[in-house]
N, C-alpha and C. Protein backbone atom coordinates (compact mmCIF):
# COMPACT_ATOMS: atom_id res chain seq x y z
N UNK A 1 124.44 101.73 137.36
CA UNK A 1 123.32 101.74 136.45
C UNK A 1 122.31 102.78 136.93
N UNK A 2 121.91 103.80 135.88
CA UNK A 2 121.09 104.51 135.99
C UNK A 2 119.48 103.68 136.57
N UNK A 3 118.94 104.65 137.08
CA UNK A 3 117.20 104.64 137.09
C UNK A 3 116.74 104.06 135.63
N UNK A 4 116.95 105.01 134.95
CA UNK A 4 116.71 105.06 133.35
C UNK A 4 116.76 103.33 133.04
N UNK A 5 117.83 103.25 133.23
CA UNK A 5 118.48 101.78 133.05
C UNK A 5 117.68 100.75 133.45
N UNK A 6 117.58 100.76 134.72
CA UNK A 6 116.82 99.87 135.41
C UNK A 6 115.57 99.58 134.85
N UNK A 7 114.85 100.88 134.74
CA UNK A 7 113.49 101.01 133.79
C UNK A 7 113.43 99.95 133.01
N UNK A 8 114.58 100.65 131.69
CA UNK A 8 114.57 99.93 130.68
C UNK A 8 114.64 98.03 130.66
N UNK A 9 115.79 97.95 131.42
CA UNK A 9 115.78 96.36 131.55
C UNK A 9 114.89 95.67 132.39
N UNK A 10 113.85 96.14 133.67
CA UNK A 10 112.80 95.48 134.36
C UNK A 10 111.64 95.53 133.09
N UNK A 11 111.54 96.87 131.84
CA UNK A 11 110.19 96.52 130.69
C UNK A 11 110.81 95.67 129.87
N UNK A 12 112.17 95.21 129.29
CA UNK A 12 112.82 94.00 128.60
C UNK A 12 112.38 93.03 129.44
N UNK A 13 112.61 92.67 130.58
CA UNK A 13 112.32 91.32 131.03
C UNK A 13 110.85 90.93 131.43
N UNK A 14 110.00 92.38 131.43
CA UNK A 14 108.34 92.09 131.31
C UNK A 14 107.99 91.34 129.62
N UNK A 15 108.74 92.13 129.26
CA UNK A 15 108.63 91.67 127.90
C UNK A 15 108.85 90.35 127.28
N UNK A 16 109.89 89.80 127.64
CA UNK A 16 110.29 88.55 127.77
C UNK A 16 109.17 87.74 128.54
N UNK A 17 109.31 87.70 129.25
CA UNK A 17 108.14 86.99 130.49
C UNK A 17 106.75 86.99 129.70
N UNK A 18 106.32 88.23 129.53
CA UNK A 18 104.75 88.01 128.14
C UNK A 18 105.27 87.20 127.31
N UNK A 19 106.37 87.19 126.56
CA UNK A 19 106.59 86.63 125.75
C UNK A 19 106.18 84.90 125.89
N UNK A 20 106.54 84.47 127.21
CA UNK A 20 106.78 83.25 127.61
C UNK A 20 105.78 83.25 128.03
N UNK A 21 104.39 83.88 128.22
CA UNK A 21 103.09 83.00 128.44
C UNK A 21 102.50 84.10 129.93
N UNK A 22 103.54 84.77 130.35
CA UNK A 22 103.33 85.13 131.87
C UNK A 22 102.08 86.56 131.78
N UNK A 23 101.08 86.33 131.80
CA UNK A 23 99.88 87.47 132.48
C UNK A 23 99.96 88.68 132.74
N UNK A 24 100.65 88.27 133.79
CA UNK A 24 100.77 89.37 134.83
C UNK A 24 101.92 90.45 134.34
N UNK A 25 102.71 89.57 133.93
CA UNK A 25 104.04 90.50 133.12
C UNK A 25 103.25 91.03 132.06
N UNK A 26 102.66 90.84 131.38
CA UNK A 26 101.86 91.08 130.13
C UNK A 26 101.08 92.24 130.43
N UNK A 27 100.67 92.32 131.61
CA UNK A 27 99.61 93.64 132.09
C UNK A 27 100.31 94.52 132.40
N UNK A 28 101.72 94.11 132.98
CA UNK A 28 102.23 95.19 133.62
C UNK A 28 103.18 95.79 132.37
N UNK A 29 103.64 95.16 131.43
CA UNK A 29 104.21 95.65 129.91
C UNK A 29 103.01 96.64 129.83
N UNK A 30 101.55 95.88 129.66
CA UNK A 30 101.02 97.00 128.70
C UNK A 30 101.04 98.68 129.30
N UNK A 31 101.01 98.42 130.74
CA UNK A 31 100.70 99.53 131.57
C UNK A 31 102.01 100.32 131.12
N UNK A 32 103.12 99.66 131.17
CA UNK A 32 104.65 100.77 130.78
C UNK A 32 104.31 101.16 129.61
N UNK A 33 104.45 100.30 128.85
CA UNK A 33 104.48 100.50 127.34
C UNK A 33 103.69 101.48 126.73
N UNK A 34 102.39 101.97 127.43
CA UNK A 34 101.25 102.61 127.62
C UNK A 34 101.62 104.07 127.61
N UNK A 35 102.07 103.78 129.03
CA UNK A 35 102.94 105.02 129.21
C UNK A 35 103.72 105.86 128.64
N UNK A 36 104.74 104.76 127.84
CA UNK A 36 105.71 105.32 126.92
C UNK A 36 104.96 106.09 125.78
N UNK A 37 104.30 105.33 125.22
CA UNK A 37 103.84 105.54 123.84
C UNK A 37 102.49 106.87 124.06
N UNK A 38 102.07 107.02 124.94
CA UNK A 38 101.13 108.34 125.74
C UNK A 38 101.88 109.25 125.60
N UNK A 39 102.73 109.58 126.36
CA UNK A 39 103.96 111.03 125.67
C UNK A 39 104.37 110.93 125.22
N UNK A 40 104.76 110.06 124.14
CA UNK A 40 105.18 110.09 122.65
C UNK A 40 104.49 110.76 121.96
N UNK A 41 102.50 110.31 122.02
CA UNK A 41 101.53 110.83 121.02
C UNK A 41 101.69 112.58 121.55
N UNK A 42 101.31 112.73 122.70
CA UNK A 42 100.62 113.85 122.90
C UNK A 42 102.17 115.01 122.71
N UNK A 43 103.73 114.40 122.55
CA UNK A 43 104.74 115.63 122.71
C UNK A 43 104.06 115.62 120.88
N UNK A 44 103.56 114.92 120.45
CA UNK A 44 103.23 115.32 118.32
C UNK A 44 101.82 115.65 118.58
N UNK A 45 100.72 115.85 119.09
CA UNK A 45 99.49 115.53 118.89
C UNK A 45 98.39 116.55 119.60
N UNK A 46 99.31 116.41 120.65
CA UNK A 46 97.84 117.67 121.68
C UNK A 46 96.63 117.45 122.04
N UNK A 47 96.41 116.42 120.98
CA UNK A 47 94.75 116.19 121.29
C UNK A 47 94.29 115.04 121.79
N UNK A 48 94.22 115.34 123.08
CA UNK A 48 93.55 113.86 124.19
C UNK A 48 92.55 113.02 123.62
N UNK A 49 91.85 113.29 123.07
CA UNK A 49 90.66 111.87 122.70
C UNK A 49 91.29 111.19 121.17
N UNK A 50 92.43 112.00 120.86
CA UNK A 50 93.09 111.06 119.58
C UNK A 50 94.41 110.79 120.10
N UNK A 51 94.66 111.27 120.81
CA UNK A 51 95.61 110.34 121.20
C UNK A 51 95.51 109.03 122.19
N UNK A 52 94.77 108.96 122.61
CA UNK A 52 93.92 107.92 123.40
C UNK A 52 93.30 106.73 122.50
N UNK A 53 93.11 107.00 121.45
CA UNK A 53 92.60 106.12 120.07
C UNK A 53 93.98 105.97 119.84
N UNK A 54 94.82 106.71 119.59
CA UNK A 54 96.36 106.00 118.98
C UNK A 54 96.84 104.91 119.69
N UNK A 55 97.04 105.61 120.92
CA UNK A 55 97.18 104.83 122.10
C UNK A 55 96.93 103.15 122.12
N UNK A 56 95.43 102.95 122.26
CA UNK A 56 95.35 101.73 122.01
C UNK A 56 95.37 100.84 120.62
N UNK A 57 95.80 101.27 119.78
CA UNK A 57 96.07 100.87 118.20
C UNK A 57 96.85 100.38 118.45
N UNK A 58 98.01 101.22 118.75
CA UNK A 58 99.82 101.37 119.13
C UNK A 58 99.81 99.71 120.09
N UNK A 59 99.12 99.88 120.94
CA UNK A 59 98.80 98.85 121.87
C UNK A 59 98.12 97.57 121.28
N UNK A 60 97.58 97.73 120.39
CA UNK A 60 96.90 96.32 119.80
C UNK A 60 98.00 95.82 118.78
N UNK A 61 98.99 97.02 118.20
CA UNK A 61 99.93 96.54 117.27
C UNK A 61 100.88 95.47 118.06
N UNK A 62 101.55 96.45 119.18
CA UNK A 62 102.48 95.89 119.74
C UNK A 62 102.06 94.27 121.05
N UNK A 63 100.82 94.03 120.83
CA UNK A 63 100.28 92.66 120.87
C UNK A 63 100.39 91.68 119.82
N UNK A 64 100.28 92.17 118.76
CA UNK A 64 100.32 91.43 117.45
C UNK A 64 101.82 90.99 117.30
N UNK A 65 102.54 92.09 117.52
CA UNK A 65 104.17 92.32 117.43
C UNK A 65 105.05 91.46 118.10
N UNK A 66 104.38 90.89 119.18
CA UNK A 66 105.18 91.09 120.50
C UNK A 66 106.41 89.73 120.27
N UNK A 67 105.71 88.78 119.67
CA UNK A 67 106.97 87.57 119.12
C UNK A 67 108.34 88.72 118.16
N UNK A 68 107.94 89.53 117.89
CA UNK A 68 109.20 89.93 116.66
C UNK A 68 109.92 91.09 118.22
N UNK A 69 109.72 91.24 119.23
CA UNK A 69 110.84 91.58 119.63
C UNK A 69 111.93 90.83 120.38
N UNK A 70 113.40 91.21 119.98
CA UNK A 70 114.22 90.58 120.67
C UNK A 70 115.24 91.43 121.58
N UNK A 71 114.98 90.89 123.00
CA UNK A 71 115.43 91.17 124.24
C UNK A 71 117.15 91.77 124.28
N UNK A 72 117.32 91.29 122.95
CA UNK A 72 119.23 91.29 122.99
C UNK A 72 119.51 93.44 122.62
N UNK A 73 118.00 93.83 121.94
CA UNK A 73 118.22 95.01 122.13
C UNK A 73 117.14 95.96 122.99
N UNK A 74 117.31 97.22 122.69
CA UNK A 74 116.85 98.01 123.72
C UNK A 74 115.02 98.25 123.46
N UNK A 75 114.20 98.11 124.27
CA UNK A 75 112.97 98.30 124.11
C UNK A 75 112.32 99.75 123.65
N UNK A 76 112.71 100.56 124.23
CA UNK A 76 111.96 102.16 123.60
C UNK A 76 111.66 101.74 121.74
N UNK A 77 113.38 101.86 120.98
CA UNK A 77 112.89 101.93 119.69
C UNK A 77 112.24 101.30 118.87
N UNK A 78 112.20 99.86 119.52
CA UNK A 78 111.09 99.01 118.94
C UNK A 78 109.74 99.60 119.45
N UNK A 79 109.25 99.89 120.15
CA UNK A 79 108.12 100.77 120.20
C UNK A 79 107.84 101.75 120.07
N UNK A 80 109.00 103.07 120.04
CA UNK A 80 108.61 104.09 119.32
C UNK A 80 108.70 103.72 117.70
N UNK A 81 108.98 103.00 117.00
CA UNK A 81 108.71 102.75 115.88
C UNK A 81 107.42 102.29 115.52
N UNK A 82 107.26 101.15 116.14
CA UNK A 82 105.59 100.87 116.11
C UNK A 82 104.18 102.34 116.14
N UNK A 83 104.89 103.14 117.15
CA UNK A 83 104.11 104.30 117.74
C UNK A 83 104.38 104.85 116.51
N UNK A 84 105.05 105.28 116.10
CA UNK A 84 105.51 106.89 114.81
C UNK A 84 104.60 105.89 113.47
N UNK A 85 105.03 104.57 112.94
CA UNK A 85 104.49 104.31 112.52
C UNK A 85 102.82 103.74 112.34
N UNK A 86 102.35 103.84 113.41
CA UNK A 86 101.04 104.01 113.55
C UNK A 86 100.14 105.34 113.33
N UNK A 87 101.49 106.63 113.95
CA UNK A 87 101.24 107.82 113.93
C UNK A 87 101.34 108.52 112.47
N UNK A 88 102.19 108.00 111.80
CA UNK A 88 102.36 108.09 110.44
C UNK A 88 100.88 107.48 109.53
N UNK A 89 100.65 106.17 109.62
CA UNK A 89 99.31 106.04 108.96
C UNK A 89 98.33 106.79 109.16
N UNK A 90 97.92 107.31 110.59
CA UNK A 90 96.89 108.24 110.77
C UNK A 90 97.19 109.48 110.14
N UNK A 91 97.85 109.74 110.15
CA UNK A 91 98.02 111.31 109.25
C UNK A 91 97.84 111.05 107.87
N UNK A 92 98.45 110.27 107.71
CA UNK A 92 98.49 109.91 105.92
C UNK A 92 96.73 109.54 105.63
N UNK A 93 95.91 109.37 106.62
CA UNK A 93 94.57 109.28 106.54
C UNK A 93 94.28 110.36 106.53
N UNK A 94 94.07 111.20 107.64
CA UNK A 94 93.99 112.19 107.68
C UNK A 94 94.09 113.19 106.61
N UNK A 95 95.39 113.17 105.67
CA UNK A 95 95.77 113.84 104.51
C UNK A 95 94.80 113.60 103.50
N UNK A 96 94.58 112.11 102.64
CA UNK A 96 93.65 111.65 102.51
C UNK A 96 92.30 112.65 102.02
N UNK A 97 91.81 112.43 103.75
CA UNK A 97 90.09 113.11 103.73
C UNK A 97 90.16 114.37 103.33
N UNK A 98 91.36 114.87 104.13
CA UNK A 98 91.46 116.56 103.16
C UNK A 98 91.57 116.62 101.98
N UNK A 99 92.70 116.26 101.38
CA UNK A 99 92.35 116.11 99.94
C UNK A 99 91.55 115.68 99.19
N UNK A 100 90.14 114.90 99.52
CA UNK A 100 89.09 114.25 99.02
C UNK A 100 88.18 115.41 99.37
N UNK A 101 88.19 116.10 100.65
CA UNK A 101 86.97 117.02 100.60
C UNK A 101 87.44 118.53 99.82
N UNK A 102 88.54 118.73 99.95
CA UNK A 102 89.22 119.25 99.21
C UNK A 102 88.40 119.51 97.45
N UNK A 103 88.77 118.26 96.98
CA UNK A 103 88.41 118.11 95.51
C UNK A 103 86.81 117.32 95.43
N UNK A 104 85.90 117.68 96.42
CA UNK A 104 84.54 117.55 96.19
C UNK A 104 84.19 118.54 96.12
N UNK A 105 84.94 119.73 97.09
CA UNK A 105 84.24 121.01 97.56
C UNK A 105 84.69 121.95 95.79
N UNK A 106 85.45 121.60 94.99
CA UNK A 106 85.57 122.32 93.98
C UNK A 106 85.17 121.74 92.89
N UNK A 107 84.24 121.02 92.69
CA UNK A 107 83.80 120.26 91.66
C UNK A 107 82.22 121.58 91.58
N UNK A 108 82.21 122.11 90.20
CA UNK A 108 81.43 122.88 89.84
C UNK A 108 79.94 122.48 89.87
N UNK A 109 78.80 123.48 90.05
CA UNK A 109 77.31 122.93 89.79
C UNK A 109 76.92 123.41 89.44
N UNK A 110 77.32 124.33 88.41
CA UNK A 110 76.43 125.33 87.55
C UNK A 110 76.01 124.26 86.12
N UNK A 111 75.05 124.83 85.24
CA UNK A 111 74.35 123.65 84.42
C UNK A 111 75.62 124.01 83.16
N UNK A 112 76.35 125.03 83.17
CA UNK A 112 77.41 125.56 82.35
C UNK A 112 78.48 124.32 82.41
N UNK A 113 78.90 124.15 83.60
CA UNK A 113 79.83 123.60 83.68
C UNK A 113 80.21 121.93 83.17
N UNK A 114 78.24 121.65 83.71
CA UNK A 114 78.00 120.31 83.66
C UNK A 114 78.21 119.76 81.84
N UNK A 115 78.15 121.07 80.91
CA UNK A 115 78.56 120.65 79.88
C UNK A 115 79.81 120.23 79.64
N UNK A 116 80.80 121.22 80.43
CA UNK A 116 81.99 121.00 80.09
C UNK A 116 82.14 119.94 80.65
N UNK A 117 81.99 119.26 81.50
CA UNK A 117 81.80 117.61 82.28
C UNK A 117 81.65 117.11 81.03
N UNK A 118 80.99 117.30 80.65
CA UNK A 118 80.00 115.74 79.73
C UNK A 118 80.93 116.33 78.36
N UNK A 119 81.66 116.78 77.67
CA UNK A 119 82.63 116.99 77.01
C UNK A 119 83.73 116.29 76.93
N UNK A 120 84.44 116.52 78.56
CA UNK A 120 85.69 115.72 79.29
C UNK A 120 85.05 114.44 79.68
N UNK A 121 83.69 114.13 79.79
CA UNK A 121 83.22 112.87 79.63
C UNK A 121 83.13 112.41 78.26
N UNK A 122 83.26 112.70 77.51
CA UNK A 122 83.34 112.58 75.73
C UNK A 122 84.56 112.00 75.12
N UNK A 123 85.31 113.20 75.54
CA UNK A 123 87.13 113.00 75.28
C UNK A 123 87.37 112.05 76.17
N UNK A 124 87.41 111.86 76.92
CA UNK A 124 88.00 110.81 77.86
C UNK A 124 86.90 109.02 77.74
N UNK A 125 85.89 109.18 77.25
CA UNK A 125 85.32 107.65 76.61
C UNK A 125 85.88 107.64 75.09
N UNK A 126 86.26 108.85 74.30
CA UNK A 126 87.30 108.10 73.47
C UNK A 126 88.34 108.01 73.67
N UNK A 127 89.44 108.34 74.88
CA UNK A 127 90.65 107.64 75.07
C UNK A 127 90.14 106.27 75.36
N UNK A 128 89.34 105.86 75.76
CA UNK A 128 89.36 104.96 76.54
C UNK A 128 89.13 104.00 75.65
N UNK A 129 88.31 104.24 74.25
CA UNK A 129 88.05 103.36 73.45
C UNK A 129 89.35 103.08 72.81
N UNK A 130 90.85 103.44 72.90
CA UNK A 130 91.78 103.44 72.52
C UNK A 130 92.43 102.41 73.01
N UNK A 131 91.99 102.05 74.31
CA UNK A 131 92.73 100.75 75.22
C UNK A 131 92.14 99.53 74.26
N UNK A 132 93.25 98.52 74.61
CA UNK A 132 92.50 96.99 74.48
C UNK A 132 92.11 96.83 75.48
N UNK A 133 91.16 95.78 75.37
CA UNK A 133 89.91 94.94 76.16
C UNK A 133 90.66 94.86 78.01
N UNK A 134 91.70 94.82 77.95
CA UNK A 134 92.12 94.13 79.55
C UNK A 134 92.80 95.30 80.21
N UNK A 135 93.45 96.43 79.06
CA UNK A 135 93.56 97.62 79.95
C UNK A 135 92.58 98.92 79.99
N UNK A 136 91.52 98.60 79.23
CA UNK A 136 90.25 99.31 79.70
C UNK A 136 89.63 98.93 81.20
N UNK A 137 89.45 97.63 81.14
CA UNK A 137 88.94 96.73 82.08
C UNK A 137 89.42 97.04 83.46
N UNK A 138 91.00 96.83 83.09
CA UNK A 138 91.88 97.26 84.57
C UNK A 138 91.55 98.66 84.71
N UNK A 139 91.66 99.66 83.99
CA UNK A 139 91.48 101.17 84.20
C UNK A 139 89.97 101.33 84.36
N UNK A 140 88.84 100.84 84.50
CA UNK A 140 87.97 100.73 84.93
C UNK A 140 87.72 100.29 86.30
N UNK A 141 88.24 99.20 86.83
CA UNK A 141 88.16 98.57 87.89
C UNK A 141 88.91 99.33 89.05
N UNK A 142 90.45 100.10 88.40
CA UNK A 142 91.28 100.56 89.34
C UNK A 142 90.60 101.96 89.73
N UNK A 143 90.02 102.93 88.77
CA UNK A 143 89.75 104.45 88.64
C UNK A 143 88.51 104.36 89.36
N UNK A 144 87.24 103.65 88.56
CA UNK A 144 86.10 104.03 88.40
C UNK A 144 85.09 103.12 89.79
N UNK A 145 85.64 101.81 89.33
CA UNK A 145 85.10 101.18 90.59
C UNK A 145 85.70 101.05 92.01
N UNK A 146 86.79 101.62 92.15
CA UNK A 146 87.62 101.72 93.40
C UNK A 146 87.90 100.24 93.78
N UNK A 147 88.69 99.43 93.12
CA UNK A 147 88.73 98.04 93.10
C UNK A 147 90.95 98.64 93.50
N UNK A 148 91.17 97.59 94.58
CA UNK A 148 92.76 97.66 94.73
C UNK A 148 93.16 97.27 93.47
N UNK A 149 94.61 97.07 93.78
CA UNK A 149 95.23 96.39 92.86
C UNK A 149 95.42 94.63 92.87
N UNK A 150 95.36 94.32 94.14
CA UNK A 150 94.74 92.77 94.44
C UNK A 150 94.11 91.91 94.05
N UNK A 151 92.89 92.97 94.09
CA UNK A 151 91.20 92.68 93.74
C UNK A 151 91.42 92.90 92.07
N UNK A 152 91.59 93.78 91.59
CA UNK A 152 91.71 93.92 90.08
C UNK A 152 92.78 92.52 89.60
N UNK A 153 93.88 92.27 89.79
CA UNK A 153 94.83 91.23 89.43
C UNK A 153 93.90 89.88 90.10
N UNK A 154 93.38 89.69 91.01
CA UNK A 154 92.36 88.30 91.21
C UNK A 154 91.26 88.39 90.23
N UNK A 155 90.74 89.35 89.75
CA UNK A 155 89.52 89.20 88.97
C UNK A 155 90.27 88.82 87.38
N UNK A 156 91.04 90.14 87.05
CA UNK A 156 91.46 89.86 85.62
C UNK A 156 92.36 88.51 85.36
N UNK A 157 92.54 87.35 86.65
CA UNK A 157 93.67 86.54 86.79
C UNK A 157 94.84 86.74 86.15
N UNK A 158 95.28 87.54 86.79
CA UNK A 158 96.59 88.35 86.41
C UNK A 158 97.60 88.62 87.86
N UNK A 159 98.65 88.78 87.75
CA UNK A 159 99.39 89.37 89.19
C UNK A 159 99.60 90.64 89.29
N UNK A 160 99.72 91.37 90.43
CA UNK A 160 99.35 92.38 90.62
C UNK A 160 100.61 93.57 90.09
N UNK A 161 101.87 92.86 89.39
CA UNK A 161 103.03 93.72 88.92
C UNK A 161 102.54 93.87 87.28
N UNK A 162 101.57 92.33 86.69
CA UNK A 162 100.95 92.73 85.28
C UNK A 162 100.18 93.62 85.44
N UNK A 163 99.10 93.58 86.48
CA UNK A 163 98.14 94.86 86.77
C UNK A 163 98.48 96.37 86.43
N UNK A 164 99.67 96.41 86.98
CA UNK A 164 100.17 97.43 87.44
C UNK A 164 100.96 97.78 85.89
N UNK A 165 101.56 96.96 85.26
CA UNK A 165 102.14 97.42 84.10
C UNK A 165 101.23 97.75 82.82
N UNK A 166 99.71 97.22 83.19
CA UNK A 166 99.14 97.27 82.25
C UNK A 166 98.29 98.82 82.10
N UNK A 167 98.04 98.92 83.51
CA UNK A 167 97.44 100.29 84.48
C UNK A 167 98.08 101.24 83.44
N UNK A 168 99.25 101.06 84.01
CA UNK A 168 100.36 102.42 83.46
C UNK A 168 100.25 102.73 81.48
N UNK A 169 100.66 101.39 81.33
CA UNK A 169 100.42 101.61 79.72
C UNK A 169 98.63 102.24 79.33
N UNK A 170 97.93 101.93 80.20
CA UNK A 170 96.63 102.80 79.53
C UNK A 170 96.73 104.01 79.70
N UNK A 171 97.19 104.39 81.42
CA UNK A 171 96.91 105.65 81.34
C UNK A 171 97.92 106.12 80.47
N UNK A 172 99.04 106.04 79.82
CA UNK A 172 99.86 106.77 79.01
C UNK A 172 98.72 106.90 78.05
N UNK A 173 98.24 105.82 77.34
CA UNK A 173 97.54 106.69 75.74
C UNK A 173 96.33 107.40 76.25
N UNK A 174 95.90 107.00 77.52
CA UNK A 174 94.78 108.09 78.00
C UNK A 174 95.30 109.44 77.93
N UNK A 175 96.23 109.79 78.79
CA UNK A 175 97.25 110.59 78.69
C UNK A 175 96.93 111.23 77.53
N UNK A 176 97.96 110.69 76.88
CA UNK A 176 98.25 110.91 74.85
C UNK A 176 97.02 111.40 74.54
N UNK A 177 96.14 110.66 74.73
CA UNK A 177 94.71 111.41 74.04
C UNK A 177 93.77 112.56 74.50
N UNK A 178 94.20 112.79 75.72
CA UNK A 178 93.67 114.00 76.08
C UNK A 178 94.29 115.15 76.33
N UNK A 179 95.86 114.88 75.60
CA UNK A 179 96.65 116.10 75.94
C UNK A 179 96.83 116.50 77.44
N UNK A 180 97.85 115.63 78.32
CA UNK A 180 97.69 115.91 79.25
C UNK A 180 98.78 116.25 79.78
């Protein structure tokens, strides 16, 4: 048996051992596990004070986690999964803010433009008068008030797959009506 090996099966049986209540195994997991998931971030990342924030995310996940692993397989990919997928939400945030500052930074301010606003604010309050009462409501709540789809299906007491079917059917005649 490799080094490698050994590694691997002394952080399985830390793991186990946290599992079962043990402290000390628990500190000394986090310290490996730490480790692992530290050059994971930084071989994608480069940048020490965010990867140090991943770091302990990754680390608060795989606390939350720690009942769903089982010992019968190998420890790395259950935690590089946790890790990529932690690393994955942050980017997808990341993406996000760009694209939001993105489409603030090109929103026009000339008093010219603000007509053409209040125009496409025109056309688009008569698509809207085109909806019935509950898919205005939903396309209001989902677009305008930044309400989930959760929150919109608890308010309209509806479930969140009617939400969602009803969503779609507005924006189609919204769609339809503004030539889109």
């Amino acid at each position: 048996m490799s080094d490698k090996d050994t590694s691997r099966s002394e952080l399985t049986q830390l793991i186990v051992k946290a599992q079962a209540g043990d402290s000390q195994a628990y500190m000394q997991m986090l310290e490996r596990v730490g480790q692992l998931v530290e050059r994971f971030m930084y071989k994608r990342l480069k940048a020490s004070d965010l990867v140090e924030d991943l770091v302990q995310d990754v680390l608060l996940n795989i606390h939350k986690a720690l009942h769903t692993y089982n010992s019968e397989y190998p420890v790395e990919p259950w935690v590089y999964a946790i890790a990529r997928n932690r690393l994955n939400d942050h980017l997808r945030k990341i993406k996000k803010s760009v694209e939001i500052q993105v489409d603030a930074d090109s929103i026009p301010e000339q008093a010219a433009d603000a007509e053409i606003r209040a125009l496409d604010l025109q056309a688009l309050d008569r698509a809207m008068s085109k909806l019935s009462e509950d898919q205005r409501k939903i396309v209001t709540l989902l677009k305008f008030d930044g309400k989930s789809l959760k929150e919109t299906a608890t308010e309209m007491n509806m479930t969140v797959s009617a939400v969602k079917v009803a969503a779609h059917r507005g924006y189609k005649v919204i769609f339809k009506e503004l030539e889109v």
